[in-house]
Protein backbone atom coordinates (compact mmCIF):
# COMPACT_ATOMS: atom_id res chain seq x y z
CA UNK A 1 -142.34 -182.98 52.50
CA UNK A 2 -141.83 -186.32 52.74
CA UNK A 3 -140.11 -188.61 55.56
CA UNK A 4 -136.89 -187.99 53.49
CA UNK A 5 -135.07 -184.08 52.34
CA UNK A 6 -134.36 -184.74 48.92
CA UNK A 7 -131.00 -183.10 48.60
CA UNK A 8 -129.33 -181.39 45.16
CA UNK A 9 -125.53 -181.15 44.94
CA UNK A 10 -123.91 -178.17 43.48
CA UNK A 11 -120.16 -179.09 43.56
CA UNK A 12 -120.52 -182.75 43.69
CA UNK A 13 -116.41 -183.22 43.23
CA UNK A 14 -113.97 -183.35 45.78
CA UNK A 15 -115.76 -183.12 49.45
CA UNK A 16 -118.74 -183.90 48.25
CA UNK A 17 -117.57 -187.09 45.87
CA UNK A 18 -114.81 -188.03 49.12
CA UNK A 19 -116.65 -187.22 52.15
CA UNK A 20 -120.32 -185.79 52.17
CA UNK A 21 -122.38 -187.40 49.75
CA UNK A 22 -121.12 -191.25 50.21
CA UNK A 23 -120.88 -191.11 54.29
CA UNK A 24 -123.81 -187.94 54.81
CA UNK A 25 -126.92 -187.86 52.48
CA UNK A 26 -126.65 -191.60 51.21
CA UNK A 27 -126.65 -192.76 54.38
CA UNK A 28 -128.22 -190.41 56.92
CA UNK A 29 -131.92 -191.94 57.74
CA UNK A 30 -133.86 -188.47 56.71
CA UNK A 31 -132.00 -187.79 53.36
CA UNK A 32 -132.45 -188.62 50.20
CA UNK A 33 -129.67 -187.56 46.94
CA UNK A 34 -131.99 -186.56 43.92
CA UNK A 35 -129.93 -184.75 41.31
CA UNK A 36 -126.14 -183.33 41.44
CA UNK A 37 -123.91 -180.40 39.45
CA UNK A 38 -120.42 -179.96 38.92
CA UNK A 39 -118.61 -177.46 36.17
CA UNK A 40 -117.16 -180.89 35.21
CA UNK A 41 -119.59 -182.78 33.72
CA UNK A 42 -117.66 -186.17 33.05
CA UNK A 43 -116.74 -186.10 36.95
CA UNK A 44 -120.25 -185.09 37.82
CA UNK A 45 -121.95 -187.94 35.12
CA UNK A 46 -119.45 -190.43 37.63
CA UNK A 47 -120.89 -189.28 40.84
CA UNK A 48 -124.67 -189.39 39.57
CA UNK A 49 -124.39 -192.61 38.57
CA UNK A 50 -122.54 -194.13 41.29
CA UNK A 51 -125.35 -192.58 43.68
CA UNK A 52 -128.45 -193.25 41.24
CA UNK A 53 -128.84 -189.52 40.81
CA UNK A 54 -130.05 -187.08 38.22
CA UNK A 55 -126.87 -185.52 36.30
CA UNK A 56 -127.85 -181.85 35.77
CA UNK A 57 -126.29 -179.67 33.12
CA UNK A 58 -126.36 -176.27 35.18
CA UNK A 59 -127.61 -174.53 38.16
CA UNK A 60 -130.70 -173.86 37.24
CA UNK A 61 -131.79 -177.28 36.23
CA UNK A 62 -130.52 -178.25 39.68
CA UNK A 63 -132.85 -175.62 41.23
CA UNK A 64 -135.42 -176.79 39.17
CA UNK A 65 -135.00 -180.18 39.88
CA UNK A 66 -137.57 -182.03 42.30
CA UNK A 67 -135.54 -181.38 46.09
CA UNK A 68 -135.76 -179.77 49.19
CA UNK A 69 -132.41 -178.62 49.41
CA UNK A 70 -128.75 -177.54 48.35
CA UNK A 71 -125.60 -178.47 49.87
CA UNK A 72 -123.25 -176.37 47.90
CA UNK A 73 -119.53 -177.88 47.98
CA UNK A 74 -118.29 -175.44 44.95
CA UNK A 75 -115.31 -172.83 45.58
CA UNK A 76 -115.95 -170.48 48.29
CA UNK A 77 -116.51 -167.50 45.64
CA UNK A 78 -119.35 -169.17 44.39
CA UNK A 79 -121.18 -169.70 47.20
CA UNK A 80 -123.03 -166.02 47.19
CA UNK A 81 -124.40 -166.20 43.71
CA UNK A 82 -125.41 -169.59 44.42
CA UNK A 83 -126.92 -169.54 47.62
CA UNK A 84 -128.67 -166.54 46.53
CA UNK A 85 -130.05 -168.59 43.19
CA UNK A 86 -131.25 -171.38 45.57
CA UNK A 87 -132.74 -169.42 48.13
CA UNK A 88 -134.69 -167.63 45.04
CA UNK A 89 -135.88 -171.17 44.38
CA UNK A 90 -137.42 -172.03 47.69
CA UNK A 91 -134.62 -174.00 48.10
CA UNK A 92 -133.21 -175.24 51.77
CA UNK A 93 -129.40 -175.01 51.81
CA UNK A 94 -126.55 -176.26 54.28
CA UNK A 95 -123.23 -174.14 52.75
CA UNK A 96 -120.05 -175.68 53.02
CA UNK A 97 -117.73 -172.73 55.09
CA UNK A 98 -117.24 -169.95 54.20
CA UNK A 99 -120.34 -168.30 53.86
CA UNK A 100 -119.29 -166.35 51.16
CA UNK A 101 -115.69 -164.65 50.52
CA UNK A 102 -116.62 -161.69 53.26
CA UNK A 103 -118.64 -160.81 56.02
CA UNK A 104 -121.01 -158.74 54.23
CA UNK A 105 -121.52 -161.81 51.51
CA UNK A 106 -122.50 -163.78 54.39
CA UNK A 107 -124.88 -161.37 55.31
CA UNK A 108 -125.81 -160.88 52.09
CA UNK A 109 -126.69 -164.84 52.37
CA UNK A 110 -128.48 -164.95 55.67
CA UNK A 111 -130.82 -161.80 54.46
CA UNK A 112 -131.98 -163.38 51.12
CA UNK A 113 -132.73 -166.94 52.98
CA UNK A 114 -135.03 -164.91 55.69
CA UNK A 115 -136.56 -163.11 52.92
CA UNK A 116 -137.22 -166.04 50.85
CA UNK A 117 -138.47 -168.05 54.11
CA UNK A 118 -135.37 -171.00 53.64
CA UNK A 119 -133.28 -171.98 56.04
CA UNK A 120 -129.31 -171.39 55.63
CA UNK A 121 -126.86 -173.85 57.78
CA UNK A 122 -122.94 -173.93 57.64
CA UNK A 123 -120.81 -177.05 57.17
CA UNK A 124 -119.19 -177.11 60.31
CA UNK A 125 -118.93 -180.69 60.76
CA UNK A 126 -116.13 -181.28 63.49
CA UNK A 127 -118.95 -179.81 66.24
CA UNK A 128 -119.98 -182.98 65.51
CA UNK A 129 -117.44 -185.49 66.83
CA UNK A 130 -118.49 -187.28 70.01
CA UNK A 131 -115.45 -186.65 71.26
CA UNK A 132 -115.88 -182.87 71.15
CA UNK A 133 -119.18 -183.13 72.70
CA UNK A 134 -118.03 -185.35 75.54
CA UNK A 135 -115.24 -182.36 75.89
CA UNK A 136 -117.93 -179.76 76.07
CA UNK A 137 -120.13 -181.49 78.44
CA UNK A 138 -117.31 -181.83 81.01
CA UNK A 139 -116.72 -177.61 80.40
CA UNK A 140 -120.13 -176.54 80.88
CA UNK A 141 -120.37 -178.91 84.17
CA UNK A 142 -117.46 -176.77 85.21
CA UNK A 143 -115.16 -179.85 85.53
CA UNK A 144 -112.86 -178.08 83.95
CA UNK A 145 -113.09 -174.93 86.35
CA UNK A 146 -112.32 -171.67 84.89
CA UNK A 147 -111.15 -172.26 81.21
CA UNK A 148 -107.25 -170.89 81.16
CA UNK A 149 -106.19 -172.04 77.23
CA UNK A 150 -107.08 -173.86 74.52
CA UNK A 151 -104.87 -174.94 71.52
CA UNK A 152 -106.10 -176.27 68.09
CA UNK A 153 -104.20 -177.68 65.17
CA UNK A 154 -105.51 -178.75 62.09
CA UNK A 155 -102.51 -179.44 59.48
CA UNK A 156 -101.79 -181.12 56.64
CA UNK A 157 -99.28 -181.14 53.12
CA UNK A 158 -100.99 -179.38 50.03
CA UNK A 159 -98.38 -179.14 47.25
CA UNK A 160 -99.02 -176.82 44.53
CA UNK A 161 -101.94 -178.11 42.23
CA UNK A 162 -102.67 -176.45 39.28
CA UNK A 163 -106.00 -174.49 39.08
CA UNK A 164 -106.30 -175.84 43.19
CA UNK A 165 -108.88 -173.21 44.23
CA UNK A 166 -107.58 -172.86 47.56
CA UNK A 167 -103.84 -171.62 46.76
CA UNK A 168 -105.56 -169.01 45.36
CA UNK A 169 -107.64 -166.01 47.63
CA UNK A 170 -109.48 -164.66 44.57
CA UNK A 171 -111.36 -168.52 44.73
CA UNK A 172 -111.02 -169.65 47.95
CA UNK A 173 -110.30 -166.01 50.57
CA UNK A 174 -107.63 -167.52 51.77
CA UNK A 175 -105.22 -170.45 52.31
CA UNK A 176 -104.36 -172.92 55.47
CA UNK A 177 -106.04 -169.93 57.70
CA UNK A 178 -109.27 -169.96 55.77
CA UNK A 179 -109.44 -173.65 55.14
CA UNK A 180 -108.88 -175.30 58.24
CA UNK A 181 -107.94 -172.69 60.51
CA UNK A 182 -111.56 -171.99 60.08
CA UNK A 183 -112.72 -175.29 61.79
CA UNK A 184 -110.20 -175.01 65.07
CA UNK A 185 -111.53 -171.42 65.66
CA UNK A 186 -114.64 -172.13 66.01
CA UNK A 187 -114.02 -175.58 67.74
CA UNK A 188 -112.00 -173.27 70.61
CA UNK A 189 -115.23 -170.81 70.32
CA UNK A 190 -117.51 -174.04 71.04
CA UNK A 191 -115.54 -174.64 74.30
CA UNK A 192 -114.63 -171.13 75.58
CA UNK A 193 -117.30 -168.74 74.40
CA UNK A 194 -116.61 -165.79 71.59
CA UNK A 195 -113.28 -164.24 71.13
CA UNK A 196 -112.73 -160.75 71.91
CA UNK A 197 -109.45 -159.85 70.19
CA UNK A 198 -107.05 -161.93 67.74
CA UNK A 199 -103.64 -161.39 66.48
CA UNK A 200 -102.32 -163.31 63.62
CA UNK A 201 -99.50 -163.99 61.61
CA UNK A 202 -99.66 -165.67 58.29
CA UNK A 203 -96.69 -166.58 55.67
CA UNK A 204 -95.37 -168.88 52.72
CA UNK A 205 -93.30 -170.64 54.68
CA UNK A 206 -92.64 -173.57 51.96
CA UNK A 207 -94.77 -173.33 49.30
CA UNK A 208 -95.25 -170.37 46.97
CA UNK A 209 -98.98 -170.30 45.86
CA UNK A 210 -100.49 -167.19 46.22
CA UNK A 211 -102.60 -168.10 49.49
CA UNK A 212 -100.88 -168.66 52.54
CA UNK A 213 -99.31 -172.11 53.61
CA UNK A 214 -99.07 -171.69 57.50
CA UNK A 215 -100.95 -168.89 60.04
CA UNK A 216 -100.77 -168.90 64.14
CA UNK A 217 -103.59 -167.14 65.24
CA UNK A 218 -103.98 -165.74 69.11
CA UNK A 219 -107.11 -165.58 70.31
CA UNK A 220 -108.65 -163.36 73.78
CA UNK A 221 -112.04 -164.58 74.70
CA UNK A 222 -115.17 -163.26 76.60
CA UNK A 223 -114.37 -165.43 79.66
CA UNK A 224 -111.03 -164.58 79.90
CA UNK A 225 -109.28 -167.61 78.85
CA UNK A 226 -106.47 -167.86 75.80
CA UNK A 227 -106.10 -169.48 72.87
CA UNK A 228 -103.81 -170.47 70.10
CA UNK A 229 -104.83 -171.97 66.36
CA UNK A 230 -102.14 -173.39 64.48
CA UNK A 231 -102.64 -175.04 60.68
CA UNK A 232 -100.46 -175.03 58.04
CA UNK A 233 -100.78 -176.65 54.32
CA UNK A 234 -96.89 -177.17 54.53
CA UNK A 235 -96.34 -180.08 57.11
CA UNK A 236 -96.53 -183.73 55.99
CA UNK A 237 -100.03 -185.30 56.70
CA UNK A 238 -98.61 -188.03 59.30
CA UNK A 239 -96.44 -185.82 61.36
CA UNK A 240 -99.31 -183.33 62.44
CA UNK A 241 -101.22 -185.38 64.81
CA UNK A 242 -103.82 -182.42 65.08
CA UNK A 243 -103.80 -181.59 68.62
CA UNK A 244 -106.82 -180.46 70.41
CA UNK A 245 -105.68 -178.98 74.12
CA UNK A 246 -108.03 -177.63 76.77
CA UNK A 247 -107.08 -176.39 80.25
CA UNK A 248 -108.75 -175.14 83.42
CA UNK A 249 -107.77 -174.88 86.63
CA UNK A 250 -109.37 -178.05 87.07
CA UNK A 251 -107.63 -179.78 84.82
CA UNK A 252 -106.71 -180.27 80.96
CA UNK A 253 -108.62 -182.61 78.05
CA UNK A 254 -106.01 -183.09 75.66
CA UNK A 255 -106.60 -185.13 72.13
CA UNK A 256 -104.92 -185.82 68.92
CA UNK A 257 -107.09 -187.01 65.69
CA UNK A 258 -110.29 -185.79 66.88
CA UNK A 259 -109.94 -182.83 64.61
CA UNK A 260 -110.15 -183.47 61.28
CA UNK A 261 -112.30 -186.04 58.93
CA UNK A 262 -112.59 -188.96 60.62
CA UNK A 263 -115.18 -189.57 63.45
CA UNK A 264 -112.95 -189.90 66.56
CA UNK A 265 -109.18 -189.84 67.89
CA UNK A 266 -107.46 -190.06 71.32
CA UNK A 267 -108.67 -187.89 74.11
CA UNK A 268 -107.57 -187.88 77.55
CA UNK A 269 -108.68 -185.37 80.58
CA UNK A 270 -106.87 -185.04 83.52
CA UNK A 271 -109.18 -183.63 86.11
CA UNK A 272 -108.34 -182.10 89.91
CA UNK A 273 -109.44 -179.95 92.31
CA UNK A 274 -107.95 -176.56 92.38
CA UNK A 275 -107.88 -176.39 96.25
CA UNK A 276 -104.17 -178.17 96.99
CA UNK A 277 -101.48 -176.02 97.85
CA UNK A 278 -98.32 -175.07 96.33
CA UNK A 279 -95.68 -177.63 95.30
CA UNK A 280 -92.44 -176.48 94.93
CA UNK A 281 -91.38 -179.62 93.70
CA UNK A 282 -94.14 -179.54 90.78
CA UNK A 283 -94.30 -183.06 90.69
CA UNK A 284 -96.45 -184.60 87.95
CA UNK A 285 -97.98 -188.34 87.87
CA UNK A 286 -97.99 -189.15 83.90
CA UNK A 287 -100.07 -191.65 84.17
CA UNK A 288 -103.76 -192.15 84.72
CA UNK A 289 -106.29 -189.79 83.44
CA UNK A 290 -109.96 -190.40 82.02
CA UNK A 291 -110.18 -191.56 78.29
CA UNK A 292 -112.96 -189.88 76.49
CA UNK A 293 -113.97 -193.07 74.38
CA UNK A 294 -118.07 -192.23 72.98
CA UNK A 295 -119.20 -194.27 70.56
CA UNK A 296 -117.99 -192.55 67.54
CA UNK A 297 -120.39 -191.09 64.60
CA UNK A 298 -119.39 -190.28 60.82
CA UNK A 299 -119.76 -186.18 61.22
CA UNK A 300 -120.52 -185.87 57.65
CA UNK A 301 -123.80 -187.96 58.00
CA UNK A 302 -124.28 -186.43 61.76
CA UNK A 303 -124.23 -183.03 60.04
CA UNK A 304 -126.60 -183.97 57.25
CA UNK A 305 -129.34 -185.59 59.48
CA UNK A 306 -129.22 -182.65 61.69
CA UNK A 307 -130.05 -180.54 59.12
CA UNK A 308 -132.53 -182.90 57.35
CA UNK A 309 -134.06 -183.55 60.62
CA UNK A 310 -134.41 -179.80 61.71
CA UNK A 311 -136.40 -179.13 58.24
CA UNK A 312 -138.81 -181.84 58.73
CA UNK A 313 -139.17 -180.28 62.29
CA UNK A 314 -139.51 -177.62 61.46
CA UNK A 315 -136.33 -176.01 63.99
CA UNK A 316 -133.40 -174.58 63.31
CA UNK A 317 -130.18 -176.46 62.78
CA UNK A 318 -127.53 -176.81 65.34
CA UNK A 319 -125.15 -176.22 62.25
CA UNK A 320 -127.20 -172.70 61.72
CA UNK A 321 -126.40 -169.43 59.70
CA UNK A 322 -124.96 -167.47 62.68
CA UNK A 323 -121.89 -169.57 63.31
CA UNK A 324 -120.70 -169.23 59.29
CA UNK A 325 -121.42 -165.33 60.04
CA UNK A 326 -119.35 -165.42 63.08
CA UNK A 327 -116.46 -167.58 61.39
CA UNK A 328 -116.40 -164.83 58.83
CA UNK A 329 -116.04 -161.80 61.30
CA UNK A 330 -113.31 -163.64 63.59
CA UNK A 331 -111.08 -164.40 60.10
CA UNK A 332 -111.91 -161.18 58.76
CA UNK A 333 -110.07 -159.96 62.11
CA UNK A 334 -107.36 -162.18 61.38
CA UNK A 335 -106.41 -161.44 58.12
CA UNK A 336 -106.61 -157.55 59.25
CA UNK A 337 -104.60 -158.69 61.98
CA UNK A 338 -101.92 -160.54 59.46
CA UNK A 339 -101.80 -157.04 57.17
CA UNK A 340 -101.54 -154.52 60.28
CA UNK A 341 -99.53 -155.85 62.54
CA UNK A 342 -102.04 -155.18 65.00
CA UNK A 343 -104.00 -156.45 67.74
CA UNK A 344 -107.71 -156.55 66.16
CA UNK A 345 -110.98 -156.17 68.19
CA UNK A 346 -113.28 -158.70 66.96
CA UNK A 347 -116.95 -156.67 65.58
């Protein structure tokens, strides 16, 4: 290999177009964008030639194609057939989550890539923010103290869209839960350690796409601490701030706008030691606090240079197989947990 991973598209609409390609493999220092494929070839024709790439006609001219690896953007029940196709061709590939539609398609994924000798990475790119780094820094130097709860929300308005892949499970597994609910559990699994046991409750609160449109999940973890995930595809873009909240008995880091696309938001800990008595009074100074300001980075070309720089290391990626496997077992739970009623132990 060169100094650069040349990089094939499959999916290069939506994320890919918006986010990934422009911000993450045209710009990350270790990546190069060779050739791109989309089912719609007049969008795909638009992105190749705004990025000086090769316009492929189908998947296996992509794998064909001179690169080093995939990043497959395409509806999530593609993702199996295609990871498996690029794996067959010796091809590197960074999966946009989820790894498949199931748990056992993500294993499915991770067995063919160790067989084949390529390395499979998730698209988990909000472990990237600076932000969220800073936050998990301050946990593991147990400024914190013992993690009590953690909240994430990750919202947004999605309308009914004709042929929208994910108002529909059959395409996408899932709705608001499976889409975004996805990135705060394993943002509060980042901080806290694996959860044990979930309960969930999804519905169609406003709109009435097959998929859900708003889920509150409950999370147990390992250490004993608590958590809450809510995310909903039916709550206007500007009035869900997408809160982040983290407390100890140290203390609390709370943020809004760190989750989601952009590189960084507001975040705020409040830090104390847990060795004053009781006030009766529980007075509280609102004021003060320590702002969590790190020079932001774009996580979309943070995620891509991580992953071109592991291959050219010859490492694994911090964005690695095992945390799209253990997304898909902690949603599996929760979806079991929305159909039962019931408490679910996470496998």
């Amino acid at each position: 290999m060169e100094n650069k991973i040349k990089w094939g598209v499959i999916g290069s609409g939506g994320i890919a177009k918006r986010r990934t390609i422009p911000e993450g493999i045209a710009k990350a220092p270790h990546a190069k964008l060779v050739a791109v494929f989309d089912i719609n070839a007049e969008a795909n024709n638009a992105v190749a030639l705004e990025f000086n790439a090769v316009a492929v006609n189908n998947l296996k001219e992509l794998i064909d194609s001179d690169i080093d690896a995939v990043y497959i953007a395409s509806p999530a029940n593609m993702h199996l057939d295609q990871a498996i196709a690029s794996a067959r061709g010796k091809k590197h590939i960074l999966c946009e989550k989820p790894l498949g539609m199931t748990v056992e398609e993500a294993e499915t994924m991770i067995s063919v890539c160790r067989e084949e000798g390529v390395t499979l990475g998730v698209g988990l790119m909000m472990r990237f923010v600076k932000q969220h780094e800073a936050a998990l820094n301050l946990i593991r130097e147990g400024r914190l103290g013992k993690p009590v709860y953690g909240r994430a929300q990750l919202s947004c308005w999605y309308p009914p869209i004709e042929g929208a892949w994910r108002q529909d499970p059959v395409t996408g597994g899932g709705g608001s839960l499976m889409d975004m609910g996805s990135h705060c559990i394993d943002l509060l699994e980042m901080f806290f350690g694996h959860a044990t046991k979930v309960n969930c409750f999804i519905n169609n609160t406003v709109h009435p796409y097959k998929s859900e449109d708003s889920a509150v999940v409950s999370l147990f973890f390992e250490n004993g601490a608590i958590g809450t995930v809510d995310t909903c595809f039916c709550i206007p873009d500007n009035s869900s701030k997408n809160i982040l909240e983290l407390y100890g008995s140290q203390g609390s880091i709370l943020a809004k706008g760190t989750i989601g696309q952009g590189p960084a938001g507001e975040m705020t800990a409040y830090l104390e030691s847990n060795d004053a008595g009781y006030n009766a009074q529980q007075e509280r100074d609102i004021s003060g606090g320590m702002i969590i300001n790190p020079t932001p980075v774009n996580t979309y070309l943070a995620e891509i240079e991580e992953f071109s720089s592991a291959l050219l290391e010859k490492r694994e990626p911090s964005n690695h197989n095992m945390l799209g496997l253990r997304s898909q077992k902690v949603l599996e739970a929760c979806y079991l947990s929305a159909k039962t009623g019931k408490v679910i132990d996470i496998q």
